[in-house]
Protein backbone atom coordinates (compact mmCIF):
# COMPACT_ATOMS: atom_id res chain seq x y z
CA UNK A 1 34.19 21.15 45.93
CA UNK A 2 34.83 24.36 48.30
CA UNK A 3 36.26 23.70 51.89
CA UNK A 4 34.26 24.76 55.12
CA UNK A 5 35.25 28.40 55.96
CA UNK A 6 34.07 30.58 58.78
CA UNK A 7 34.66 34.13 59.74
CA UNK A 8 36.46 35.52 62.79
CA UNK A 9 35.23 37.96 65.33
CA UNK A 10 37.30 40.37 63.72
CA UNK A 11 35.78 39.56 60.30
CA UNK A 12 38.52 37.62 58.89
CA UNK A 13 37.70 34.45 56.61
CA UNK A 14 39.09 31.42 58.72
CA UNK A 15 39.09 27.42 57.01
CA UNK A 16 39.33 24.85 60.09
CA UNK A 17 40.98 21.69 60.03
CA UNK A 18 39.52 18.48 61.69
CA UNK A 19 41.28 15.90 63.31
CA UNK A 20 42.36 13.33 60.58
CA UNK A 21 44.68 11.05 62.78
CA UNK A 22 47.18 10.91 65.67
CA UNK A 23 50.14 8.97 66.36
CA UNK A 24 50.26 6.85 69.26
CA UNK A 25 53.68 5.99 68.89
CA UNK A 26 54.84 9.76 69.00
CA UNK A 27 52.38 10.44 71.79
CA UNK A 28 53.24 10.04 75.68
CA UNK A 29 49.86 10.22 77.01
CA UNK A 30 50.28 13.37 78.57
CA UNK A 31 46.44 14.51 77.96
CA UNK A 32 47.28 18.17 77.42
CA UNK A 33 45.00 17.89 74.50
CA UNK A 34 42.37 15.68 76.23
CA UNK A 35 42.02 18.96 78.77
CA UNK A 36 42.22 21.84 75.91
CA UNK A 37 39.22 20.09 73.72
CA UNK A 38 36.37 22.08 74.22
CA UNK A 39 34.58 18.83 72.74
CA UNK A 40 34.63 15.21 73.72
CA UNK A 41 37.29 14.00 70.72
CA UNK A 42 39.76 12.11 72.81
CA UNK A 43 40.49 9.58 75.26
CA UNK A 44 42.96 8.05 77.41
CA UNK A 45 43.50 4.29 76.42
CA UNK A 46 46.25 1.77 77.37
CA UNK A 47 48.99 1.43 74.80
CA UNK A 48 48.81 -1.27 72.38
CA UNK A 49 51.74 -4.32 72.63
CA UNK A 50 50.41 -6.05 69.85
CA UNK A 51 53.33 -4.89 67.50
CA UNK A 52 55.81 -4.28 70.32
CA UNK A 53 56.57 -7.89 72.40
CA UNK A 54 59.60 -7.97 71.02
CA UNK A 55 60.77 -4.39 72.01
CA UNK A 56 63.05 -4.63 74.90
CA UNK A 57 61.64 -2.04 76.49
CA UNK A 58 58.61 -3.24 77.07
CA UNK A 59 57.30 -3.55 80.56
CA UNK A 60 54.11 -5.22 82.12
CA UNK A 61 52.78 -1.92 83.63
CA UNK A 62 50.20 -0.83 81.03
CA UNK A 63 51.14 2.66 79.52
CA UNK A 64 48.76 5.11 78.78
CA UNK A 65 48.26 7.39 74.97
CA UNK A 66 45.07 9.36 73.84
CA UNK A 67 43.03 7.92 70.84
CA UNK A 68 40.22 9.84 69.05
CA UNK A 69 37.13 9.02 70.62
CA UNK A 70 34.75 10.88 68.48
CA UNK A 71 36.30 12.25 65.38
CA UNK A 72 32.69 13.71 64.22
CA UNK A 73 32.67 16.13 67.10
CA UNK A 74 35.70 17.75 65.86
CA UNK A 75 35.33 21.68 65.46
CA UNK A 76 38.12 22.20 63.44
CA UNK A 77 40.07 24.44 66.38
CA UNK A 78 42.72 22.72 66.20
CA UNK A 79 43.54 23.40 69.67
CA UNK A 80 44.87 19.89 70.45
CA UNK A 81 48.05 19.99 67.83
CA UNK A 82 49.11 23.93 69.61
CA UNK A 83 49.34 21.84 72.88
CA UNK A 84 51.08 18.49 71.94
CA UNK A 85 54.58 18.69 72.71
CA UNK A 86 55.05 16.13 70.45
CA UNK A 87 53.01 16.96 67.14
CA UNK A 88 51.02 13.67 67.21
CA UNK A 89 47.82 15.16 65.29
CA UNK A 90 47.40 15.64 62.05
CA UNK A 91 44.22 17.85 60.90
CA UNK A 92 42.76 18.13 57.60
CA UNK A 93 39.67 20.86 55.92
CA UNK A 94 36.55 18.89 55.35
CA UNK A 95 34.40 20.28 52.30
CA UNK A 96 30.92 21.43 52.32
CA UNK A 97 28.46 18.84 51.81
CA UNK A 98 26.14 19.10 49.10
């Protein structure tokens, strides 16, 4: 099945990518992407222990990471993964539906 594509201003054939996943355990919860998403894909949650209690780092002051919110309001800009410092998203094309 063909991929989504789009054109450019400029007239140039362009295929976006939609969020697939991100890493919470790469990403610090600095909300650069949070503030570059022209849509309403992410939010701020507190950092899940769960798999972490016996990490000796861990502390009782919640810490904060983004989450996707709202995958299907992804537009494929991709914007989020140019701003991570730490390359916590991972974006995949989406095909045409029939």
């Amino acid at each position: 099945m063909e991929n989504i594509t789009g054109l450019t201003r400029g007239g140039a054939t362009w295929e976006p990518a939609f969020i697939d996943a991100l890493n919470q355990e790469t990403c610090i919860g600095c909300g650069r992407c949070y503030k570059v998403c022209p849509r309403d894909v992410f939010d701020l949650v507190e950092r899940d222990y769960a798999d972490d209690e016996d990490d000796d780092d861990f502390s009782d002051e919640p810490t904060m990471v983004m989450a996707i919110a709202d995958a299907m309001d992804c537009i494929g800009c991709q914007s989020c993964a140019k701003v991570c410092p730490k390359n916590c998203h991972s974006h995949a094309p989406a095909a045409l539906s029939a």
